[in-house]
PDB file of N, CA and C in Angstrom:
ATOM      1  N   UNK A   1       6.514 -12.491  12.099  1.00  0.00           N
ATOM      2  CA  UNK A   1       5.605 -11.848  11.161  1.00  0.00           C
ATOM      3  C   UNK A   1       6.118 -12.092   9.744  1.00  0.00           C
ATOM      4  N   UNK A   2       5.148 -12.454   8.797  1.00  0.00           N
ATOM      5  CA  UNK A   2       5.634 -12.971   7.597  1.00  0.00           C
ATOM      6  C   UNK A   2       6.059 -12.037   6.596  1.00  0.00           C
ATOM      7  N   UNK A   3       6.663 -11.633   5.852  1.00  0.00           N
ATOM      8  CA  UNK A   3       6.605 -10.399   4.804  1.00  0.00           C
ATOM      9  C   UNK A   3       5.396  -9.741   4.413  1.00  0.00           C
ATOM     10  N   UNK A   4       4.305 -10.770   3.812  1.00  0.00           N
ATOM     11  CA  UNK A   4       3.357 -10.288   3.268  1.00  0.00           C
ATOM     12  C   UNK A   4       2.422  -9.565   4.494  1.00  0.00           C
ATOM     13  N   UNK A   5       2.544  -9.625   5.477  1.00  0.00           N
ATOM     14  CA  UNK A   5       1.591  -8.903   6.705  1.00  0.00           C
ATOM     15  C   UNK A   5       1.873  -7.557   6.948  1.00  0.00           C
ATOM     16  N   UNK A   6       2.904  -7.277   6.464  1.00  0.00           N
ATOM     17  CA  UNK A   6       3.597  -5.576   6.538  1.00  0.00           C
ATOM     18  C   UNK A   6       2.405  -5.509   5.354  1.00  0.00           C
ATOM     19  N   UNK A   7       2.552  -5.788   4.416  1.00  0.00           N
ATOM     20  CA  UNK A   7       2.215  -5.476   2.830  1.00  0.00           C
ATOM     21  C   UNK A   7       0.681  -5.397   3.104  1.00  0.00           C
ATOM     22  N   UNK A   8       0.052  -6.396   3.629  1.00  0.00           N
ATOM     23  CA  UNK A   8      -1.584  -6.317   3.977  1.00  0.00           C
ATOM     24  C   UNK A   8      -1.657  -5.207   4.659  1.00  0.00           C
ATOM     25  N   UNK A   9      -1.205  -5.477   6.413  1.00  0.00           N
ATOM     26  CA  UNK A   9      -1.513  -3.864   6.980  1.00  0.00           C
ATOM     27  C   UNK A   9      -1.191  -2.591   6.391  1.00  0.00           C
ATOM     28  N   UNK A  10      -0.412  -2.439   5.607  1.00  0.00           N
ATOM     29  CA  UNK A  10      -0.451  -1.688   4.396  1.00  0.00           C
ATOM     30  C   UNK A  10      -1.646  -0.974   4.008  1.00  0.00           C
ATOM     31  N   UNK A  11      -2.250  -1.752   2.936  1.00  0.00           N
ATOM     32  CA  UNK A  11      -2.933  -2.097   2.035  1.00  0.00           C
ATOM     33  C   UNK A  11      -4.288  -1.837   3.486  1.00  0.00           C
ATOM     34  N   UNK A  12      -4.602  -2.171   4.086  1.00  0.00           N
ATOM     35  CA  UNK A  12      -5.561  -1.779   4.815  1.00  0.00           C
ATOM     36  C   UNK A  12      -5.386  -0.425   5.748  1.00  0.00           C
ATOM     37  N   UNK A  13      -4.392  -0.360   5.864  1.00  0.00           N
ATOM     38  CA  UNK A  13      -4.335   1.037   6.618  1.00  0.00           C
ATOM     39  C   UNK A  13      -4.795   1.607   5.483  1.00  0.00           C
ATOM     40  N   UNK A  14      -3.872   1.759   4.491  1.00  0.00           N
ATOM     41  CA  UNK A  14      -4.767   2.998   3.234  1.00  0.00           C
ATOM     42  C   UNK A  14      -6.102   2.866   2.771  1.00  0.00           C
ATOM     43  N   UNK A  15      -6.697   1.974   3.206  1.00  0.00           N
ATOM     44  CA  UNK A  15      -7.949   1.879   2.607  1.00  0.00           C
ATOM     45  C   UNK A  15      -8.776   2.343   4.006  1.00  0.00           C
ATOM     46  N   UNK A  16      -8.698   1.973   4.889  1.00  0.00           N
ATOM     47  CA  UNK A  16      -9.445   2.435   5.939  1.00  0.00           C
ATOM     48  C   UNK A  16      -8.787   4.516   5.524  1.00  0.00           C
ATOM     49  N   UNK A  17      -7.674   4.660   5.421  1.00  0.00           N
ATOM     50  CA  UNK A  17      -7.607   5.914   5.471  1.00  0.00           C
ATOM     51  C   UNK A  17      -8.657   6.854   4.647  1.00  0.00           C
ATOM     52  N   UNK A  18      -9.743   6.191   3.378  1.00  0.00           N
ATOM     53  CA  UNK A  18     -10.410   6.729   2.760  1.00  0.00           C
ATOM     54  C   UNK A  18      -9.984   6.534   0.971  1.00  0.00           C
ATOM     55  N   UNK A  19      -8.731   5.379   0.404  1.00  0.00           N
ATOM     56  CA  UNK A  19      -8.941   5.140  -0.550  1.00  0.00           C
ATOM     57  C   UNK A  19      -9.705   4.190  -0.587  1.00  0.00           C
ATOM     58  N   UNK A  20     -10.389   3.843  -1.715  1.00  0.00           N
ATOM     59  CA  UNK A  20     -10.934   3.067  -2.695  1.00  0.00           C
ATOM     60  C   UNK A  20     -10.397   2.712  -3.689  1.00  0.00           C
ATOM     61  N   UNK A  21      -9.772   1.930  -4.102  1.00  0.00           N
ATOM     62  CA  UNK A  21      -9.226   1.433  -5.190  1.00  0.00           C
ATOM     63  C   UNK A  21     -10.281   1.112  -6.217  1.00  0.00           C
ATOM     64  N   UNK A  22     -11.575   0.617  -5.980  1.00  0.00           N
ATOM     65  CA  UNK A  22     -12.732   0.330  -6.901  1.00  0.00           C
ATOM     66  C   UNK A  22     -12.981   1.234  -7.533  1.00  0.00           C
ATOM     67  N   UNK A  23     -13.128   2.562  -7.328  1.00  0.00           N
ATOM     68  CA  UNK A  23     -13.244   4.147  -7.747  1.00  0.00           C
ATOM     69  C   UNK A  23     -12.286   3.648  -9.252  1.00  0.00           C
ATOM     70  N   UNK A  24     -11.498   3.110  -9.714  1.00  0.00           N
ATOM     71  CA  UNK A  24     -10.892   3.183 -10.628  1.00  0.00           C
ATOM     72  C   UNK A  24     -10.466   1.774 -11.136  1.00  0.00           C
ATOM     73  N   UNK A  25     -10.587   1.219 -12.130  1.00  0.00           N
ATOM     74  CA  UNK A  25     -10.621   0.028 -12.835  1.00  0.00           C
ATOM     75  C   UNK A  25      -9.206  -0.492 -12.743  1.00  0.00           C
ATOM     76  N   UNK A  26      -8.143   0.400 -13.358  1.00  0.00           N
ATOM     77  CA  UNK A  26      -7.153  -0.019 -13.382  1.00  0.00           C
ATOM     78  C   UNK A  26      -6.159  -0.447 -12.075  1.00  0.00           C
ATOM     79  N   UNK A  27      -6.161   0.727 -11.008  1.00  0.00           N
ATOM     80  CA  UNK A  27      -6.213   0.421 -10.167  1.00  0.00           C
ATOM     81  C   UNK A  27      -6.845  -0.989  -9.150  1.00  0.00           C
ATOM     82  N   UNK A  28      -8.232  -1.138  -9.350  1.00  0.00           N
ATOM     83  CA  UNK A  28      -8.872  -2.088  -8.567  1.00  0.00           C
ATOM     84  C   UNK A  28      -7.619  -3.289  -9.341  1.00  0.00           C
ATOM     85  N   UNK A  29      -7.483  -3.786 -10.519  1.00  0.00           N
ATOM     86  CA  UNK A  29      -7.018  -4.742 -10.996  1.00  0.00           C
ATOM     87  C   UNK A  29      -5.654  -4.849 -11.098  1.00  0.00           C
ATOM     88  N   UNK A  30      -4.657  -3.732 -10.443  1.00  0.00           N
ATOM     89  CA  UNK A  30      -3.524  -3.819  -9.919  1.00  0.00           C
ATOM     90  C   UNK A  30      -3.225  -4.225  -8.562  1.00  0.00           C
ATOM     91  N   UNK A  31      -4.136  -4.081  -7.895  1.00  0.00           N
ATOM     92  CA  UNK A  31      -4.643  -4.493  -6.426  1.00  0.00           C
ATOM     93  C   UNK A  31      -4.956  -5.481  -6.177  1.00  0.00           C
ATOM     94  N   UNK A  32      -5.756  -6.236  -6.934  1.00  0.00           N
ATOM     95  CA  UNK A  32      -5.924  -7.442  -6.974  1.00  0.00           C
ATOM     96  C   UNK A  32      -4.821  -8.681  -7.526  1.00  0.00           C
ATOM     97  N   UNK A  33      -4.249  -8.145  -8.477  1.00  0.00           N
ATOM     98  CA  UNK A  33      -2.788  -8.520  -8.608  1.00  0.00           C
ATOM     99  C   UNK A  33      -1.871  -8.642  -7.594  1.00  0.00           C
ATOM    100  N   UNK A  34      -1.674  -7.657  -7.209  1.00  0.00           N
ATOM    101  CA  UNK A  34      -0.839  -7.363  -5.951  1.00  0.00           C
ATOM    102  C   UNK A  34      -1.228  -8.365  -5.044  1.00  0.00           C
ATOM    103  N   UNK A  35      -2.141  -8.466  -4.691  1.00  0.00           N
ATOM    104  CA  UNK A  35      -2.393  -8.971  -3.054  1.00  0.00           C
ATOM    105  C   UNK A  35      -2.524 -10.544  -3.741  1.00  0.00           C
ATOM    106  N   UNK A  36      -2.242 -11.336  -4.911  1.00  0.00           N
ATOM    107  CA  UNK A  36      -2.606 -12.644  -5.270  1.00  0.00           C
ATOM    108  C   UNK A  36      -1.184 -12.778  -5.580  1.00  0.00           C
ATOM    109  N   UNK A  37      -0.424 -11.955  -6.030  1.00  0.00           N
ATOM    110  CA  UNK A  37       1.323 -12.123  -6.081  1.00  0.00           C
ATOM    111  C   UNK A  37       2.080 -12.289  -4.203  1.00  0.00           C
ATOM    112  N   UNK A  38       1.320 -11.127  -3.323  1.00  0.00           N
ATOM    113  CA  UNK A  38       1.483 -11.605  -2.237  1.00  0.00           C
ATOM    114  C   UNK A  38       1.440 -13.010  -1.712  1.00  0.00           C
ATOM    115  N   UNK A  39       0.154 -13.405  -2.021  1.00  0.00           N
ATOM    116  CA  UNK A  39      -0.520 -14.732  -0.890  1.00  0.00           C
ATOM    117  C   UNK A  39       0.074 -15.767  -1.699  1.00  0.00           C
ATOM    118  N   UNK A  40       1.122 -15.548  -2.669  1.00  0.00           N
ATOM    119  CA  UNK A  40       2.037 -16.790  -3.081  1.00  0.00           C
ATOM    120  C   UNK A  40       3.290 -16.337  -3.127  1.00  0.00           C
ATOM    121  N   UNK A  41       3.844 -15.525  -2.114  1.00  0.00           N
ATOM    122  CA  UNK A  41       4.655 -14.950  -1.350  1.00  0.00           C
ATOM    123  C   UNK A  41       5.837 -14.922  -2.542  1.00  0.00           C
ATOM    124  N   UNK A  42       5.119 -14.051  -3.430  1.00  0.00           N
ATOM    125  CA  UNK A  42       6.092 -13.444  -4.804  1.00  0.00           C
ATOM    126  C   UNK A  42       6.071 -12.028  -4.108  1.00  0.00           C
ATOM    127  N   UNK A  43       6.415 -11.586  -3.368  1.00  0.00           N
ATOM    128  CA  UNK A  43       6.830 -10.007  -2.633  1.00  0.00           C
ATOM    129  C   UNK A  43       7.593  -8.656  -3.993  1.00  0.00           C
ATOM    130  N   UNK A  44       8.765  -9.155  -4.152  1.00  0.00           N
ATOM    131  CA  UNK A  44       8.652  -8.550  -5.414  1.00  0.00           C
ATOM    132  C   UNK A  44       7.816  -7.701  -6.305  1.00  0.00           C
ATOM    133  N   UNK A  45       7.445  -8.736  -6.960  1.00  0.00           N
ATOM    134  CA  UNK A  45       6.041  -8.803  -7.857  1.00  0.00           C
ATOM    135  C   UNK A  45       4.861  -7.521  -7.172  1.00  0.00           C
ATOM    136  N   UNK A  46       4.809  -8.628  -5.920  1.00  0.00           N
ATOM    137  CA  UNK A  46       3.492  -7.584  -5.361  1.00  0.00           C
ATOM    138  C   UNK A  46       3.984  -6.236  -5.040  1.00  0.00           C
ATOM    139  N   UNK A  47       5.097  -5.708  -4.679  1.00  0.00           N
ATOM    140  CA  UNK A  47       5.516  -4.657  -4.676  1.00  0.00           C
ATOM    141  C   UNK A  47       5.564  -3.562  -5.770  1.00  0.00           C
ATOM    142  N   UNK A  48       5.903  -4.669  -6.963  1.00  0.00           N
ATOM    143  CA  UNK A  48       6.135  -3.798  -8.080  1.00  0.00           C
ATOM    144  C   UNK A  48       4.257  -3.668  -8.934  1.00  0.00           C
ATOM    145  N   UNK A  49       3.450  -4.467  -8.504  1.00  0.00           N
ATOM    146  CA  UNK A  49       2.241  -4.309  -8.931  1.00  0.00           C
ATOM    147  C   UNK A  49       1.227  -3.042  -7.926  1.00  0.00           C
ATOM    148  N   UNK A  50       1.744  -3.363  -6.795  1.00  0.00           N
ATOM    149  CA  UNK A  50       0.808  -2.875  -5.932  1.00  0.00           C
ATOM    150  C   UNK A  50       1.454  -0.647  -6.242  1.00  0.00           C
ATOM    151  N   UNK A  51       3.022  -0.598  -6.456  1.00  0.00           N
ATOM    152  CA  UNK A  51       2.918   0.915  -7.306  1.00  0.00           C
ATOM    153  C   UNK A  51       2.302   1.047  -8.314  1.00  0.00           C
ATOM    154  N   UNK A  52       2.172  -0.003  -9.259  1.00  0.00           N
ATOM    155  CA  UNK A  52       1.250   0.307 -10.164  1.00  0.00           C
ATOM    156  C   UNK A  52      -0.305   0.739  -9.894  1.00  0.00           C
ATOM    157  N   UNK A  53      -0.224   0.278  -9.156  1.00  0.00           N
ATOM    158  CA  UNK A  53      -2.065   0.297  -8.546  1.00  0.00           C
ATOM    159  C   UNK A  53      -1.867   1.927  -7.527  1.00  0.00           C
ATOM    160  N   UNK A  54      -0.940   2.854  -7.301  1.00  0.00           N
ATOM    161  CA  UNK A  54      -0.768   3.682  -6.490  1.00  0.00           C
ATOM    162  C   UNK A  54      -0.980   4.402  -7.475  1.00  0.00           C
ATOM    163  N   UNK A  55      -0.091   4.555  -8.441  1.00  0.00           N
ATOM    164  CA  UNK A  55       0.537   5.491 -10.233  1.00  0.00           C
ATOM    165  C   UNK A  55      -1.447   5.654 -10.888  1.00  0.00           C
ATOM    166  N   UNK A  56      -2.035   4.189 -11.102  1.00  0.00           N
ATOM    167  CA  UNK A  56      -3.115   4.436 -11.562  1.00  0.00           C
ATOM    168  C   UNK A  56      -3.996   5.480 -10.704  1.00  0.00           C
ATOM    169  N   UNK A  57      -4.492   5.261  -8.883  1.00  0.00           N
ATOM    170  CA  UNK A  57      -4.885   5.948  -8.787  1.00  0.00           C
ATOM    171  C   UNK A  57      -4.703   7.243  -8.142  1.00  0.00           C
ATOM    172  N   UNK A  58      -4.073   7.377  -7.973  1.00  0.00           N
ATOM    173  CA  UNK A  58      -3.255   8.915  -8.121  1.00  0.00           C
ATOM    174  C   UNK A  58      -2.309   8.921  -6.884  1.00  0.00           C
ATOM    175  N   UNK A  59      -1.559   9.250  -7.346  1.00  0.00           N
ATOM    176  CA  UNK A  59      -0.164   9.634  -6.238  1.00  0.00           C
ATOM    177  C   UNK A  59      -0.173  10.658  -5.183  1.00  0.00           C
ATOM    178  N   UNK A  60      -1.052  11.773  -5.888  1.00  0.00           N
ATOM    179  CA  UNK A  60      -1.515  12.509  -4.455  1.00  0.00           C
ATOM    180  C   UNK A  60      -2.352  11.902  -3.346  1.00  0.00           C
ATOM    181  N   UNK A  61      -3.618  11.750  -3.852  1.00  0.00           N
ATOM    182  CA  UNK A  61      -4.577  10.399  -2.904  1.00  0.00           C
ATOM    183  C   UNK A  61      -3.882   9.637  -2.237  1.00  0.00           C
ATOM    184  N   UNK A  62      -2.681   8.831  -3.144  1.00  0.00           N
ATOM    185  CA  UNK A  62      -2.034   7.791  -2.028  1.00  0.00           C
ATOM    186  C   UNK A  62      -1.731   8.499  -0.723  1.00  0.00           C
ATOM    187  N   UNK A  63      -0.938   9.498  -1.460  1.00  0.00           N
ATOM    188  CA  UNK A  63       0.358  10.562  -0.763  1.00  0.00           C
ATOM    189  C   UNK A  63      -0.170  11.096   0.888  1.00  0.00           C
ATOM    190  N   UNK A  64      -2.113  11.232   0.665  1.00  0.00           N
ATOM    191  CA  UNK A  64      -3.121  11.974   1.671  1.00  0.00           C
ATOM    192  C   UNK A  64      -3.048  11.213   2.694  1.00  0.00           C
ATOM    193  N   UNK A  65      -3.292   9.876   2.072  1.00  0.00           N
ATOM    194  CA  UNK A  65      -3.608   8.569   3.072  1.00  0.00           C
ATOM    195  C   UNK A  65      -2.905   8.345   3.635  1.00  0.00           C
ATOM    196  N   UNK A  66      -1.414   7.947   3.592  1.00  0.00           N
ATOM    197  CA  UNK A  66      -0.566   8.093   4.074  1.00  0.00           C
ATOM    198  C   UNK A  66      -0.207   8.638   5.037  1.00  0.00           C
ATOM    199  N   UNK A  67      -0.495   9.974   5.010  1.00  0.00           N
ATOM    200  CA  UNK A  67      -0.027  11.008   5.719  1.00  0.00           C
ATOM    201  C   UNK A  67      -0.877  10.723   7.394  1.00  0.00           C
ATOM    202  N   UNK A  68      -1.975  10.617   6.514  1.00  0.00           N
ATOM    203  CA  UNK A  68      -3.238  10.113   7.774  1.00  0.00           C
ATOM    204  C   UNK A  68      -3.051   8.823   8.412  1.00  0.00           C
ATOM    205  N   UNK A  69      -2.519   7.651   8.010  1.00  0.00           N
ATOM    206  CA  UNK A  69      -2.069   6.845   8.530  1.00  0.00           C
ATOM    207  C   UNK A  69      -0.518   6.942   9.736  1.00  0.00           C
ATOM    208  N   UNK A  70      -0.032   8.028   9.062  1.00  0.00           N
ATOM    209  CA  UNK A  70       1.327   8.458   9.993  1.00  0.00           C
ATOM    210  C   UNK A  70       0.857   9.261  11.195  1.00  0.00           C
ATOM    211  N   UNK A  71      -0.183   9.950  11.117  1.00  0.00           N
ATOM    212  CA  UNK A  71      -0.200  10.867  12.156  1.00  0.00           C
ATOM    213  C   UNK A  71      -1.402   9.518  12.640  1.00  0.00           C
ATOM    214  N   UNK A  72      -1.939   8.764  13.023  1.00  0.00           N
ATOM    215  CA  UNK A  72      -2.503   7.295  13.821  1.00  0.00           C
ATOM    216  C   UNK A  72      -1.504   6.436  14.167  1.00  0.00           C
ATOM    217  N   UNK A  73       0.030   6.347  13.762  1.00  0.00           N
ATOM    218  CA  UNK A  73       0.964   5.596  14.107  1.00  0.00           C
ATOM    219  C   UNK A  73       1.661   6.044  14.625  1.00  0.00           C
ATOM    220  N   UNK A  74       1.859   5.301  16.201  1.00  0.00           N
ATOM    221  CA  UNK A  74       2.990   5.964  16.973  1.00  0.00           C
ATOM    222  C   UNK A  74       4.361   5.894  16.507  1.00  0.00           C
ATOM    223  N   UNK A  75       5.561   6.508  16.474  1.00  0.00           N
ATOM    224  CA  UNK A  75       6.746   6.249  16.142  1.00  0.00           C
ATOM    225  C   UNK A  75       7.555   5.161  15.760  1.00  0.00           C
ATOM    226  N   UNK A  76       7.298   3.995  17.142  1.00  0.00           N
ATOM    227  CA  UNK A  76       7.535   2.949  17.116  1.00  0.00           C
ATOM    228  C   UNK A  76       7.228   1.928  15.607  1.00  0.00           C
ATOM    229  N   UNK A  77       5.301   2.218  15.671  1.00  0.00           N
ATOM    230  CA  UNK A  77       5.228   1.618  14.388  1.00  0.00           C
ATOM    231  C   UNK A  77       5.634   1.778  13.264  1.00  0.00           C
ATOM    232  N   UNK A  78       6.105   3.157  12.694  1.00  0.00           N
ATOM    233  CA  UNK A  78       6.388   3.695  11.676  1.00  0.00           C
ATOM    234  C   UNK A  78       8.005   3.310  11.305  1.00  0.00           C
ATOM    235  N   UNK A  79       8.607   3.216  12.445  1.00  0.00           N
ATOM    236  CA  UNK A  79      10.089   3.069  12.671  1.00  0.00           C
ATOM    237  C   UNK A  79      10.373   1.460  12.154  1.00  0.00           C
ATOM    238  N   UNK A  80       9.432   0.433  13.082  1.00  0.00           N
ATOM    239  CA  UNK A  80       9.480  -1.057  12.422  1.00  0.00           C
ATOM    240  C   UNK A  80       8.992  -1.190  11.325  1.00  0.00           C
ATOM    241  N   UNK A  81       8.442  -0.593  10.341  1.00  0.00           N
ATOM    242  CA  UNK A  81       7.117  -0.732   9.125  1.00  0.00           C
ATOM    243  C   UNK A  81       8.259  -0.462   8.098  1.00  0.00           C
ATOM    244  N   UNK A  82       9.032  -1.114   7.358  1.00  0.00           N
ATOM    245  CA  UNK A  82       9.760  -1.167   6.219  1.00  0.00           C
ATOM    246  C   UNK A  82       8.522  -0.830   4.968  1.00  0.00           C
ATOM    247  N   UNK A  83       7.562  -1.384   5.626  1.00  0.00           N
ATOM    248  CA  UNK A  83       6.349  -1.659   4.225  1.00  0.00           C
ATOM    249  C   UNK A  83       5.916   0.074   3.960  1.00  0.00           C
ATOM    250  N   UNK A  84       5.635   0.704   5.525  1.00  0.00           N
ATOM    251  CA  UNK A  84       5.101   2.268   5.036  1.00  0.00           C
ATOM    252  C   UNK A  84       5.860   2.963   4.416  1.00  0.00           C
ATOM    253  N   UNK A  85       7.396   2.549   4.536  1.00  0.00           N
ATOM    254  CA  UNK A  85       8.531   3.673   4.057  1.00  0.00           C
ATOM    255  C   UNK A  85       8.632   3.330   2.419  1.00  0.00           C
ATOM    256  N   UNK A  86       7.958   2.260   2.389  1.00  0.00           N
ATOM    257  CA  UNK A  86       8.606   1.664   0.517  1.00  0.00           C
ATOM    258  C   UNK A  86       6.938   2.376  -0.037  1.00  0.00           C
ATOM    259  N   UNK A  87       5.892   2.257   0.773  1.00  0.00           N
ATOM    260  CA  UNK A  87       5.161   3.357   0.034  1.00  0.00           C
ATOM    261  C   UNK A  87       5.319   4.451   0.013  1.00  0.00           C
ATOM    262  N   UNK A  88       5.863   5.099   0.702  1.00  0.00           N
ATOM    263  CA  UNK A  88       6.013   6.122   0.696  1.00  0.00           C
ATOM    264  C   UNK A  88       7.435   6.458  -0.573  1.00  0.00           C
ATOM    265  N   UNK A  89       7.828   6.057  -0.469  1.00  0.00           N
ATOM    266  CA  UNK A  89       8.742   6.624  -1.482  1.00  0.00           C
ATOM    267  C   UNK A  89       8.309   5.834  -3.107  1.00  0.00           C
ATOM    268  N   UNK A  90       7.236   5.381  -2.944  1.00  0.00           N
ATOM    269  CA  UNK A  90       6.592   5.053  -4.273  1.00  0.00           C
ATOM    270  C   UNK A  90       5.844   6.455  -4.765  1.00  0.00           C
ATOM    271  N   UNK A  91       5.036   7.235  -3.688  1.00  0.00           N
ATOM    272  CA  UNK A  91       4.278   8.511  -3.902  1.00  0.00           C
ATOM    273  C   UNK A  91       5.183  10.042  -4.105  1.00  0.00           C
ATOM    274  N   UNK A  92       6.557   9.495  -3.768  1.00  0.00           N
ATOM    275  CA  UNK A  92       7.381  10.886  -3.506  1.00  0.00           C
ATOM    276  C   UNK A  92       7.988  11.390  -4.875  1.00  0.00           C
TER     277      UNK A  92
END
C-alpha cells in the first residue's frame, strides 16, 4: 500500500462521514492542494496542506467526523492507520 492511500482513505472516510469541504472556499482549495501534493507523492506537503484545510474548516467538524469514522472502524483498522492518528492529533 502506497503512502498516499492511507491519506485518500482518509480524506474519504471524512467526507463520507458528512464533511464537505466545498461548504467553505478556503478549505475546498486546501484540499485540493493537498490531494495534488499527494498524487506527486510530496506526503509532507500534503500533510501539512491537508491541516490547513482541517484549521479552515473547523476543528470541531473535523474532530465529529472522526469520531464517526472510529466508531465504523474495527480496532485492527485504526491500530494499522498511521494516517487516522496524524489526523487526529491535527484536531486535538
Amino acid at each position: 500500500m502506497a503512502k498516499s492511500d492511507a491519506f485518500f482513505n482518509l480524506i474519504g472516510d471524512i467526507q463520507d462521514a458528512g464533511v464537505d469541504f466545498n461548504t467553505d472556499n478556503t478549505a475546498a482549495g486546501h484540499l485540493k492542494a493537498a490531494i495534488a501534493y499527494a498524487n506527486n507523492d510530496n506526503m509532507k506537503q500534503a500533510w501539512d496542506t491537508l491541516e490547513k484545510a482541517f484549521k479552515a474548516y473547523g476543528k470541531n467538524a473535523i474532530k465529529m467526523a472522526l469520531d464517526k469514522v472510529e466508531k465504523k472502524r474495527d480496532k485492527k483498522d485504526r491500530k494499522n492507520n498511521n494516517a487516522f492518528d496524524k489526523a487526529r492529533n491535527f484536531v486535538s
